[in-house]
PDB file of N, CA and C in Angstrom:
ATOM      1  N   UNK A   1      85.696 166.718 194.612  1.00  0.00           N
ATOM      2  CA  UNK A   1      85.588 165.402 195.192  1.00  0.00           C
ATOM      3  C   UNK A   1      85.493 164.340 194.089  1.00  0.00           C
ATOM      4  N   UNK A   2      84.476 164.576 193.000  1.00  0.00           N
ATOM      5  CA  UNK A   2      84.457 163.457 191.946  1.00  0.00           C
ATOM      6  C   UNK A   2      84.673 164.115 191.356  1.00  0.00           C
ATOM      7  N   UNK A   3      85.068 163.520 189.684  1.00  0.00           N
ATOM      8  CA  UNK A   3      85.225 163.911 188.477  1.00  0.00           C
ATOM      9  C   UNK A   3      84.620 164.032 187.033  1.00  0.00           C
ATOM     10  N   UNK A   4      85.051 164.124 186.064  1.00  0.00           N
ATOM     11  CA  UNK A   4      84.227 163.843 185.026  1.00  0.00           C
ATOM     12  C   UNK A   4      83.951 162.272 184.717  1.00  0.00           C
ATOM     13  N   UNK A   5      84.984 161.459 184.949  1.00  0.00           N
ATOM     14  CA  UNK A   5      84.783 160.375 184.462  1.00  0.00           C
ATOM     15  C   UNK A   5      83.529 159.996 185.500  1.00  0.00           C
ATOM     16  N   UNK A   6      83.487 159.899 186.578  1.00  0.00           N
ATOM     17  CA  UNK A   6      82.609 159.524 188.288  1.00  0.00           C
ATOM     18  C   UNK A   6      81.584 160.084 187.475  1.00  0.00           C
ATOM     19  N   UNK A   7      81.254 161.221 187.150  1.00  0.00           N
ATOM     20  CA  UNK A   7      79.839 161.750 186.374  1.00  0.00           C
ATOM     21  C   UNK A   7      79.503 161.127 185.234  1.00  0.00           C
ATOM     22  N   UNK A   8      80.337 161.035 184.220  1.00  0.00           N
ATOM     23  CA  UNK A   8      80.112 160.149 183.280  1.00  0.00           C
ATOM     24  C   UNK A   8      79.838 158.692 183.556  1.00  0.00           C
ATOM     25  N   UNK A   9      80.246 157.852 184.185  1.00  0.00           N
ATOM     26  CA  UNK A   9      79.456 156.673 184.933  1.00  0.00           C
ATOM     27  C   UNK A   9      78.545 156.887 185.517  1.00  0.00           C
ATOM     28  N   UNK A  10      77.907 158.137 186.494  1.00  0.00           N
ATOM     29  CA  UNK A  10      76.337 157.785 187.132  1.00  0.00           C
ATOM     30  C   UNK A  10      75.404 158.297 185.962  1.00  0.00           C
ATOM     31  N   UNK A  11      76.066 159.365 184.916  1.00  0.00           N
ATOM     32  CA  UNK A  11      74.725 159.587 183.924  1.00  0.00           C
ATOM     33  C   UNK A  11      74.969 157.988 183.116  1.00  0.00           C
ATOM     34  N   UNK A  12      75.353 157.202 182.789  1.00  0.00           N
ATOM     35  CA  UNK A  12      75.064 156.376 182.175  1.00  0.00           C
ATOM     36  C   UNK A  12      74.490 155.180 183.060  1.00  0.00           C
ATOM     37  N   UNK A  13      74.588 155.483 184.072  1.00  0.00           N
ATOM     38  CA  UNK A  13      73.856 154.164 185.053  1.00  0.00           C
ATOM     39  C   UNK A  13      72.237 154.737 184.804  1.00  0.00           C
ATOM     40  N   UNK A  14      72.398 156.016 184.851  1.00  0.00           N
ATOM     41  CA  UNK A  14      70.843 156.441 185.256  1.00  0.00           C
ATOM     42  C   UNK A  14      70.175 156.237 183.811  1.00  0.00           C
ATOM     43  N   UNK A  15      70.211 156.252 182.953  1.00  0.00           N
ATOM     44  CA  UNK A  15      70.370 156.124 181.780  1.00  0.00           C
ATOM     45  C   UNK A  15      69.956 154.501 181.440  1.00  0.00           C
ATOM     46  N   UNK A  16      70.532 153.199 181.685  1.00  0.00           N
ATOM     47  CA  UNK A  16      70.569 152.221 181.496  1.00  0.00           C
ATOM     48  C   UNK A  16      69.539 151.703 182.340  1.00  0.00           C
ATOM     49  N   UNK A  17      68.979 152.458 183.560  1.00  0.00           N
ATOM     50  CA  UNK A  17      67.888 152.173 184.252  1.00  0.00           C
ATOM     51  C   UNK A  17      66.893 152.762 183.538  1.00  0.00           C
ATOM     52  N   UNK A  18      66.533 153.747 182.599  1.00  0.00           N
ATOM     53  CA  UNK A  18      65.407 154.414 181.827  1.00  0.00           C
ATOM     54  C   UNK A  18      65.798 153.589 181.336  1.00  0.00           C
ATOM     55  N   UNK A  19      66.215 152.594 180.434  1.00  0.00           N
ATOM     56  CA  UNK A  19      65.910 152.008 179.451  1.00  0.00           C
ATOM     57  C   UNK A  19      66.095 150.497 179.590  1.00  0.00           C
ATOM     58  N   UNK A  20      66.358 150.234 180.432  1.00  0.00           N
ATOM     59  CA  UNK A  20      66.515 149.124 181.129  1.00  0.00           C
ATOM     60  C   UNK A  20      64.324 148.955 181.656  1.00  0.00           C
ATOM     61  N   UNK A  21      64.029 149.684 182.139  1.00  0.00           N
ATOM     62  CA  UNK A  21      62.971 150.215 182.503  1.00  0.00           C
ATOM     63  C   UNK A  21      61.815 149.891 181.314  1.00  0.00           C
ATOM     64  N   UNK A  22      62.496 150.725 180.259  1.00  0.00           N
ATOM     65  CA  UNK A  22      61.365 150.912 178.963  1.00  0.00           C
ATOM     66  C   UNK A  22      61.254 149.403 178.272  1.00  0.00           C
ATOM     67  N   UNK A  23      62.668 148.972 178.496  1.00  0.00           N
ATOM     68  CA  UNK A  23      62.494 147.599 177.513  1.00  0.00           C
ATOM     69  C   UNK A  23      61.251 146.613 178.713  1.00  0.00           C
ATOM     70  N   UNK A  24      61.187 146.736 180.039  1.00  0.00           N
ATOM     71  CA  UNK A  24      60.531 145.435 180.670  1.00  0.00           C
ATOM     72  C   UNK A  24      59.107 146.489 180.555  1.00  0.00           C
ATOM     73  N   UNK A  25      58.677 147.737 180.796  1.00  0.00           N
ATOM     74  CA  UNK A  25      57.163 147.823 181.114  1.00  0.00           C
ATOM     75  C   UNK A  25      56.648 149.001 180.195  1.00  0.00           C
ATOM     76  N   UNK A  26      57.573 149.176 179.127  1.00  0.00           N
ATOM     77  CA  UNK A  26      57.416 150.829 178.219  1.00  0.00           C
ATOM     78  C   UNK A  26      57.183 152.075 179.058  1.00  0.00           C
ATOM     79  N   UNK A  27      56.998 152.810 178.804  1.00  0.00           N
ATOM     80  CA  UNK A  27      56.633 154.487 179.177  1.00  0.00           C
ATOM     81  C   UNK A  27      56.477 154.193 180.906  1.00  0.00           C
ATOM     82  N   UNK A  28      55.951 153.192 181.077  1.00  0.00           N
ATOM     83  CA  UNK A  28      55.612 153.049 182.774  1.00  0.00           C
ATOM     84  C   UNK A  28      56.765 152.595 183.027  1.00  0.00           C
ATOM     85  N   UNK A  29      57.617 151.644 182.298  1.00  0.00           N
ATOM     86  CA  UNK A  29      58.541 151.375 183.543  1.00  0.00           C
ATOM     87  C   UNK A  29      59.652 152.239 182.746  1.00  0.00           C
ATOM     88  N   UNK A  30      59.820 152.928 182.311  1.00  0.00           N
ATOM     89  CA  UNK A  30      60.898 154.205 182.000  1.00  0.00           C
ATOM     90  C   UNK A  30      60.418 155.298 182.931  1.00  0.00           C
ATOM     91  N   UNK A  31      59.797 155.533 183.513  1.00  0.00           N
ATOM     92  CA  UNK A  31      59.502 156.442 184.269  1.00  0.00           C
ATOM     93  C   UNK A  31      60.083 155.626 185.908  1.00  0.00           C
ATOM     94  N   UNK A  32      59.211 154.465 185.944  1.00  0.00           N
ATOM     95  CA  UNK A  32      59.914 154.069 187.090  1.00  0.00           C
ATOM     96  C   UNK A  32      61.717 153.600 187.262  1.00  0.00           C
ATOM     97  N   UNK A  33      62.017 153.577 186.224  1.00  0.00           N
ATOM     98  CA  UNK A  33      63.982 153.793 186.139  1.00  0.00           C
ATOM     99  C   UNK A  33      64.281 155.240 186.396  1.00  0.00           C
ATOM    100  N   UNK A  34      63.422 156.196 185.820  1.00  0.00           N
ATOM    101  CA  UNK A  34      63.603 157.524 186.264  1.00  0.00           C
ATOM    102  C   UNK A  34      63.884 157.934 187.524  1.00  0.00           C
ATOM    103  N   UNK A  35      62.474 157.196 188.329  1.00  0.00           N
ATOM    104  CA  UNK A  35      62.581 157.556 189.750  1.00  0.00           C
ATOM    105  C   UNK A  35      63.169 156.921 190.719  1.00  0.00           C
ATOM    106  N   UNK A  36      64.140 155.641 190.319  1.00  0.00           N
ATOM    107  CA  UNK A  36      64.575 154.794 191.091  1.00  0.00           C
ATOM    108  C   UNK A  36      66.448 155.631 191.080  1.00  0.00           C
ATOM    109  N   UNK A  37      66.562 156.356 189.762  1.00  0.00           N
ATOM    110  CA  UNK A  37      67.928 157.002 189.613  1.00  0.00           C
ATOM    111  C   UNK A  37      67.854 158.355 190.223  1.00  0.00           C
ATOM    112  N   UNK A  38      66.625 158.930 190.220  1.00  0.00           N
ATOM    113  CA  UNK A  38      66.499 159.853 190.814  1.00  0.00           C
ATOM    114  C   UNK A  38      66.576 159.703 192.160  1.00  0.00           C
ATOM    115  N   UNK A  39      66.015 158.698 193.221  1.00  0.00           N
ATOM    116  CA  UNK A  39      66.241 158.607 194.033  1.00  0.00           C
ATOM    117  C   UNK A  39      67.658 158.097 194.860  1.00  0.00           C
ATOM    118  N   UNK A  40      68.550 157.436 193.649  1.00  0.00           N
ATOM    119  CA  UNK A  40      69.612 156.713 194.453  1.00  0.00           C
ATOM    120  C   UNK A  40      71.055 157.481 193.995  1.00  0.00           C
ATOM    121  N   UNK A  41      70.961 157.733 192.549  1.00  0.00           N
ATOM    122  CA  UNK A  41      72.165 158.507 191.722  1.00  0.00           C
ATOM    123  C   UNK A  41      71.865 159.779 191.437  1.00  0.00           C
ATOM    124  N   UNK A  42      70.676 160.686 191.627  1.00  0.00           N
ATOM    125  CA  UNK A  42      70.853 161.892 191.802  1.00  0.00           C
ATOM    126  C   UNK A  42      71.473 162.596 192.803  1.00  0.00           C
ATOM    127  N   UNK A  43      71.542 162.170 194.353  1.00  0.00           N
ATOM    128  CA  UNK A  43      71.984 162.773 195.231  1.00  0.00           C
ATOM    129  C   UNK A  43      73.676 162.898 195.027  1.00  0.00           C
ATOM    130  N   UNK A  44      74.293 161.749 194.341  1.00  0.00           N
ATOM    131  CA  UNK A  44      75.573 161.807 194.160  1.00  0.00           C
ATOM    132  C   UNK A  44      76.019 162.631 192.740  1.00  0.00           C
ATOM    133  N   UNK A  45      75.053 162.688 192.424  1.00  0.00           N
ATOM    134  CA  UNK A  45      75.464 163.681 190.710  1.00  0.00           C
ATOM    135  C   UNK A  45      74.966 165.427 191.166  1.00  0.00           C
ATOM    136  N   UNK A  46      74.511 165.372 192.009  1.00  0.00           N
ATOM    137  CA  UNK A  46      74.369 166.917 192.344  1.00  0.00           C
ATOM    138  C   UNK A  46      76.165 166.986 192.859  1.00  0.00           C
ATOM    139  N   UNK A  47      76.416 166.694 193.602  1.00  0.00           N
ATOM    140  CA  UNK A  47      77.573 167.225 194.377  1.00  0.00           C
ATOM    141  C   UNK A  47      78.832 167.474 193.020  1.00  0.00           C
ATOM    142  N   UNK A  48      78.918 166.713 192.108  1.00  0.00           N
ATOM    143  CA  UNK A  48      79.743 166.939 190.967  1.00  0.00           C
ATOM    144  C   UNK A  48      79.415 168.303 190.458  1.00  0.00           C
ATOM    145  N   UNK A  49      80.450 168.720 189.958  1.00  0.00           N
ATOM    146  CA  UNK A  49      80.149 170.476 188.854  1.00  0.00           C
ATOM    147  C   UNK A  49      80.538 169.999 187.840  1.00  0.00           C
ATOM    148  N   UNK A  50      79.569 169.114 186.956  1.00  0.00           N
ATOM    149  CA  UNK A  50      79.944 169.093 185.488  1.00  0.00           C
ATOM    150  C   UNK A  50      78.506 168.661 184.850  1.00  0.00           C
ATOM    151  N   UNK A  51      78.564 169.805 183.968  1.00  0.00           N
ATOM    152  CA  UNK A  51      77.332 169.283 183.217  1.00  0.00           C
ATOM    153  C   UNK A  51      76.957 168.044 182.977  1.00  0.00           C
ATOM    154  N   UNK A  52      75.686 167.319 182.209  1.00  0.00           N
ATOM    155  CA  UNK A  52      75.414 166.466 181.298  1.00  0.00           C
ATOM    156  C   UNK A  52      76.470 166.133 180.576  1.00  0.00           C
ATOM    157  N   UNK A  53      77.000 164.864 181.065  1.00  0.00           N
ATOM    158  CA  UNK A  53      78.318 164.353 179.853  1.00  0.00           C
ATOM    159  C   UNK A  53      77.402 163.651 178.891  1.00  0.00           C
ATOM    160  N   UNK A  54      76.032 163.060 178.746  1.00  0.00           N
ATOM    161  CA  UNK A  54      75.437 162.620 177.839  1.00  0.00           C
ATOM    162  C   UNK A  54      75.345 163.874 176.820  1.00  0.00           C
ATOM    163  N   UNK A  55      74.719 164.987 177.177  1.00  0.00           N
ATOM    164  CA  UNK A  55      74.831 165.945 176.142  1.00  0.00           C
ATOM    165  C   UNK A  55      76.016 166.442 175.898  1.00  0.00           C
ATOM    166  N   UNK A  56      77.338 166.236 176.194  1.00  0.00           N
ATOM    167  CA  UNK A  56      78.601 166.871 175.546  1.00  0.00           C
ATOM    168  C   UNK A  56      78.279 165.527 174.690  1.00  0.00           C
ATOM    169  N   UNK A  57      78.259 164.667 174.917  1.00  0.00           N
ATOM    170  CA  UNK A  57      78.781 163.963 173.542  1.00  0.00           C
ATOM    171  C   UNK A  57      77.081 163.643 172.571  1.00  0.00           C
ATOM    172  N   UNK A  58      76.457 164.330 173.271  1.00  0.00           N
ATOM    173  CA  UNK A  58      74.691 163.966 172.055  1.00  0.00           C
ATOM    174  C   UNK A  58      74.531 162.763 172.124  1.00  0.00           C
ATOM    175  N   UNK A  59      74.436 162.317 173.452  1.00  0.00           N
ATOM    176  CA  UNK A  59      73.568 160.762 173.571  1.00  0.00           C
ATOM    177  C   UNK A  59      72.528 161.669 174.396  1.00  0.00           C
ATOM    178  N   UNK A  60      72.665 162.120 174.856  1.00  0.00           N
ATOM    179  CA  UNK A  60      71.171 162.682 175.871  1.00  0.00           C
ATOM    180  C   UNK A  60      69.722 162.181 175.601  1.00  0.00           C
ATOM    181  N   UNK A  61      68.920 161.360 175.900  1.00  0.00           N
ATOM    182  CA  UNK A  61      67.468 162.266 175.772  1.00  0.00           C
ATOM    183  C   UNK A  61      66.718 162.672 176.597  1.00  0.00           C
ATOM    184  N   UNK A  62      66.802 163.415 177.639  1.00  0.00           N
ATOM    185  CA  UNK A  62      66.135 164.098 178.432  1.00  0.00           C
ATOM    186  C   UNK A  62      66.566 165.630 178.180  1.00  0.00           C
ATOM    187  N   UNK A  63      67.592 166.088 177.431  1.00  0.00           N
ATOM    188  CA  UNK A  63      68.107 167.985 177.361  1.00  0.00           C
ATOM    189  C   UNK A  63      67.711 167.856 175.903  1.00  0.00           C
TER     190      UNK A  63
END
């Protein structure tokens, strides 16, 4: 149904919300970007079969 590129755009949305997050409230609001991607862009990144495109290319920091 989606692809790599479709995966590669929601890990970097989710991504820009952790740190989007860290820059307005530190450690507290990186956690709350966590759970706001977890709640809205995880359900659509499960259905994809492709790993972490942040870790194919070593931007990751959560693996």
């Amino acid at each position: 149904m989606f692809g790599r590129k479709t995966a590669q755009k929601l890990d970097n949305a989710a991504a820009a919300l952790h740190d989007a997050g860290t820059k307005v409230a530190g450690k507290t609001g990186g956690r709350a970007g966590d759970a706001v991607a977890n709640a809205v862009i995880a359900p659509l990144r499960r259905r994809i079969d492709e790993s972490c495109t942040n870790c194919s290319r070593g931007k990751c920091k959560k693996h």
